[in-house]
C-alpha atoms as a PDB file:
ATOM      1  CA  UNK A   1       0.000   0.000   0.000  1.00  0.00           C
ATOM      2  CA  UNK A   2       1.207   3.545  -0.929  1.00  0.00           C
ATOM      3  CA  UNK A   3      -0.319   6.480   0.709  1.00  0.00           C
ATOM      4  CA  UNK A   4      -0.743   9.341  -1.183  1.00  0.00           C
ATOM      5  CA  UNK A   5      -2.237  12.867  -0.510  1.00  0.00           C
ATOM      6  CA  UNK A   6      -3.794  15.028  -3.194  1.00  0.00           C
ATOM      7  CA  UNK A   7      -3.994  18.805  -2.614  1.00  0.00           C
ATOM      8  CA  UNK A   8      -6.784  20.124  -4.201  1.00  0.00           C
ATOM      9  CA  UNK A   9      -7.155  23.580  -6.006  1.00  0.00           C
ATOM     10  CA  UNK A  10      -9.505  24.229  -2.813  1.00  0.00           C
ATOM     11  CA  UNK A  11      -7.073  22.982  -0.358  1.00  0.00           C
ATOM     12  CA  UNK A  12      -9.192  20.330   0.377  1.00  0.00           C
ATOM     13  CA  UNK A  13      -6.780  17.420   1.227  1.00  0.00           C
ATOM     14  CA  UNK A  14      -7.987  13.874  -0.502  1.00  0.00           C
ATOM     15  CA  UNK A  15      -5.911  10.938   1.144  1.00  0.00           C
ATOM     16  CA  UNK A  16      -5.648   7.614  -0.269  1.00  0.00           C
ATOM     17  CA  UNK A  17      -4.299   4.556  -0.553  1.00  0.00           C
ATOM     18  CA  UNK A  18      -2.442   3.203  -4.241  1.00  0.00           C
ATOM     19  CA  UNK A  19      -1.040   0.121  -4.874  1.00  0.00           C
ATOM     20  CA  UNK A  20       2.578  -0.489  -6.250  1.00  0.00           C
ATOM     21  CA  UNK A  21       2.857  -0.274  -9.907  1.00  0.00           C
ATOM     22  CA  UNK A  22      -0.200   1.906  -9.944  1.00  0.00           C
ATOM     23  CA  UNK A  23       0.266   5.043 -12.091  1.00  0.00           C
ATOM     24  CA  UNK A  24      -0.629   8.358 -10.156  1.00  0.00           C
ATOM     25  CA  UNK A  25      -2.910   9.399 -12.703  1.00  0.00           C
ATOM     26  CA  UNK A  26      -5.012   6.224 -11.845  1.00  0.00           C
ATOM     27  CA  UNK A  27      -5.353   6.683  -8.258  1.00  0.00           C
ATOM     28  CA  UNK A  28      -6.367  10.375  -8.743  1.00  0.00           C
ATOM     29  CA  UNK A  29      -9.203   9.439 -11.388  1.00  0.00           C
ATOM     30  CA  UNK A  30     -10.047   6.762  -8.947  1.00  0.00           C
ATOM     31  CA  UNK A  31     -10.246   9.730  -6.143  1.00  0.00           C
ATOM     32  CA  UNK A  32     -12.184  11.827  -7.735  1.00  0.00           C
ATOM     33  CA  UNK A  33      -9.259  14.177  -8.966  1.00  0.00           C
ATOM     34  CA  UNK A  34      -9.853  16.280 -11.615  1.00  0.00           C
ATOM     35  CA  UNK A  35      -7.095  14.572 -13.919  1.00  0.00           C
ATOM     36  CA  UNK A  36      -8.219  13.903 -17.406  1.00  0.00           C
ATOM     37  CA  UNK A  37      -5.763  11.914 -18.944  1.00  0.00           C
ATOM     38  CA  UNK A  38      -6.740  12.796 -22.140  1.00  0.00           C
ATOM     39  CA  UNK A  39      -3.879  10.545 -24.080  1.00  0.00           C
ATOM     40  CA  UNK A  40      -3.942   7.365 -21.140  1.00  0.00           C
ATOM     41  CA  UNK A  41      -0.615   8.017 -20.414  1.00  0.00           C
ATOM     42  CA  UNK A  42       1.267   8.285 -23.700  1.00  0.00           C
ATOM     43  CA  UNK A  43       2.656  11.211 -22.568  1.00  0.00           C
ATOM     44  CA  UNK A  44       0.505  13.259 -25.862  1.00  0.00           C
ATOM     45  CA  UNK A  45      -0.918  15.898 -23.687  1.00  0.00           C
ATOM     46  CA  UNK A  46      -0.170  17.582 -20.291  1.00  0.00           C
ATOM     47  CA  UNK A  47      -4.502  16.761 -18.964  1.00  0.00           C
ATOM     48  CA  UNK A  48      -2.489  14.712 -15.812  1.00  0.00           C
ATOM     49  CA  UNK A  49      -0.175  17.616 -15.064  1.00  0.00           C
ATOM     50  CA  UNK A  50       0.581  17.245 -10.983  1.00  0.00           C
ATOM     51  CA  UNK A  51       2.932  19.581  -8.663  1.00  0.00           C
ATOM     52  CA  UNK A  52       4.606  17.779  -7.140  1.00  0.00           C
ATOM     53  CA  UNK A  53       5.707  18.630  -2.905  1.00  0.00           C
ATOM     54  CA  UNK A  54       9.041  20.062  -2.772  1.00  0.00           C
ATOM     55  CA  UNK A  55      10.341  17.304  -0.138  1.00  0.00           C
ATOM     56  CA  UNK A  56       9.371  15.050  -2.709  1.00  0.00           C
ATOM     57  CA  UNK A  57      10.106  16.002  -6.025  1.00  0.00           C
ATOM     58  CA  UNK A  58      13.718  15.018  -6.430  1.00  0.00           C
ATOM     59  CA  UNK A  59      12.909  11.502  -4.496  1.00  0.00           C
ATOM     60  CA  UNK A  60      11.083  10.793  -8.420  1.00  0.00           C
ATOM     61  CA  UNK A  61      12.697   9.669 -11.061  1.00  0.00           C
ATOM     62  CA  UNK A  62      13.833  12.335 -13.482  1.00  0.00           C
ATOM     63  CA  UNK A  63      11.001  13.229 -15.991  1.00  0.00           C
ATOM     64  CA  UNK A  64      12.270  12.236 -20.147  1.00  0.00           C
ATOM     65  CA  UNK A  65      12.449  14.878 -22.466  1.00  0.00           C
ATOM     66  CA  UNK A  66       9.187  13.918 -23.700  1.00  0.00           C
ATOM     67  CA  UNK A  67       7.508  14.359 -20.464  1.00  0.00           C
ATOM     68  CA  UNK A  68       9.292  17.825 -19.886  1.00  0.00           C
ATOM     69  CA  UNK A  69       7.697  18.724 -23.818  1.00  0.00           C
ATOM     70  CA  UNK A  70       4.339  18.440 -22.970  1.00  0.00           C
ATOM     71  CA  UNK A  71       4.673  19.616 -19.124  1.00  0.00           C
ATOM     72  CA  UNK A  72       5.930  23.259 -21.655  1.00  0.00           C
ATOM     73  CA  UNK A  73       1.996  22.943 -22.698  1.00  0.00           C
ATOM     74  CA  UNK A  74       0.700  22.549 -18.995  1.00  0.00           C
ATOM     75  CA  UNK A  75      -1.070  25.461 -17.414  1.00  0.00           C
ATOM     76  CA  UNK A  76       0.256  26.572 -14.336  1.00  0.00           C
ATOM     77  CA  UNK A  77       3.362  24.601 -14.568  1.00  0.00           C
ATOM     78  CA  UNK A  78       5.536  24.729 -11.370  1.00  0.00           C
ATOM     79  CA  UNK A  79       9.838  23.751 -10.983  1.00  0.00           C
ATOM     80  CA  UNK A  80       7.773  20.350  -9.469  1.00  0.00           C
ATOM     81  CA  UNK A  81       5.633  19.832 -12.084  1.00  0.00           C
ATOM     82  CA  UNK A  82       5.384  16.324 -13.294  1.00  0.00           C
ATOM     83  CA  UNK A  83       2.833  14.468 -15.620  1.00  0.00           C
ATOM     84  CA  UNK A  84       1.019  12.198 -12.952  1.00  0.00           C
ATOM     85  CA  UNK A  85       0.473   9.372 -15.808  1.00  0.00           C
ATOM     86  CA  UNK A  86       4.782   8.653 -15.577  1.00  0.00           C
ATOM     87  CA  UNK A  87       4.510   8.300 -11.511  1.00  0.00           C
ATOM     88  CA  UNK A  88       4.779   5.235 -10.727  1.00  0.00           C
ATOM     89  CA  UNK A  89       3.548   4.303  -7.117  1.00  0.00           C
ATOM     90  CA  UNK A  90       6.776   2.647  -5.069  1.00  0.00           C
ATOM     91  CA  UNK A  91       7.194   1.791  -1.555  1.00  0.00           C
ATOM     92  CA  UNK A  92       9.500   4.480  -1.860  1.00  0.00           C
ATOM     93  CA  UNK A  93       6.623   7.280  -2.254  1.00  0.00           C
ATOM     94  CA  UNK A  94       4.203   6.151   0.525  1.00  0.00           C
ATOM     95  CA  UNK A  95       3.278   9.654   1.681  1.00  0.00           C
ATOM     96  CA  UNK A  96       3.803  11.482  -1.266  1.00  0.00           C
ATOM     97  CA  UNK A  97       1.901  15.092  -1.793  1.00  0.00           C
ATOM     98  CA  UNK A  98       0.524  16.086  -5.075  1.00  0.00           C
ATOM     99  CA  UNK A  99      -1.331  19.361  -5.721  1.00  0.00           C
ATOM    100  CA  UNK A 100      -4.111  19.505  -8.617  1.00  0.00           C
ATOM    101  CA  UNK A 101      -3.080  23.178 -10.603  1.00  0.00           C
ATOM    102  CA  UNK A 102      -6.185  25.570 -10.074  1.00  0.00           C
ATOM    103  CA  UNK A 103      -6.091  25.587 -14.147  1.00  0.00           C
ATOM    104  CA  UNK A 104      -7.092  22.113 -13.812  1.00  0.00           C
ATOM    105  CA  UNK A 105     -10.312  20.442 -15.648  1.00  0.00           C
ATOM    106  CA  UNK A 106     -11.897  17.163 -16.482  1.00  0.00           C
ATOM    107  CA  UNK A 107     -13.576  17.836 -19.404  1.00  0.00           C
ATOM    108  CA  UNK A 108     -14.988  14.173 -19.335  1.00  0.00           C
ATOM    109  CA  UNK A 109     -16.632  15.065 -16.088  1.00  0.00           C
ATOM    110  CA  UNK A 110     -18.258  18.308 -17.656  1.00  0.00           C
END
């Protein structure tokens, strides 16, 4: 189990639990999370975009150019800005924080 906190663009704070190998993007769809997703994690669109907490950012992997391309397209990219479809969940990231950009929207949910 991987416990994760999303930070919503209300600064509501949405806790729950992922398992390893689950992408980010999935557990925040499954939470309600305003994450699109738009290309299901071909990294073809920044709809997942995620800032990532400080404390945490550098324990990710590095983001691939690709990733960094699209996160140019995001709005309201941050330094911690990651696309939340290349997150992998580890045992490594139990108690990670993610905050959900104000500029975010779900247009499936519309």
């Amino acid at each position: 189990m991987v416990r994760v906190t999303f930070v919503t663009p209300e600064n509501e704070r949405v806790v729950v639990d992922g398992a390893e190998g689950q992408r980010l993007l999935e557990l925040g769809q499954n939470a309600g999370m305003p994450l699109e997703g738009t290309c299901e994690g071909q990294m073809a669109c920044s709809t997942c975009h995620v800032i990532v907490a400080p404390d945490w950012f550098d324990r990710l992997p590095a983001a691939v150019d690709d990733e960094e391309d699209m996160l140019d397209l995001a709005a309201g990219v941050s330094r911690t800005s990651r696309l939340s479809c290349q997150i992998l969940l580890t045992a490594d990231l139990d108690g990670l924080e993610v905050r959900i950009p104000a500029e975010a929207r779900d247009m499936q949910r519309v």
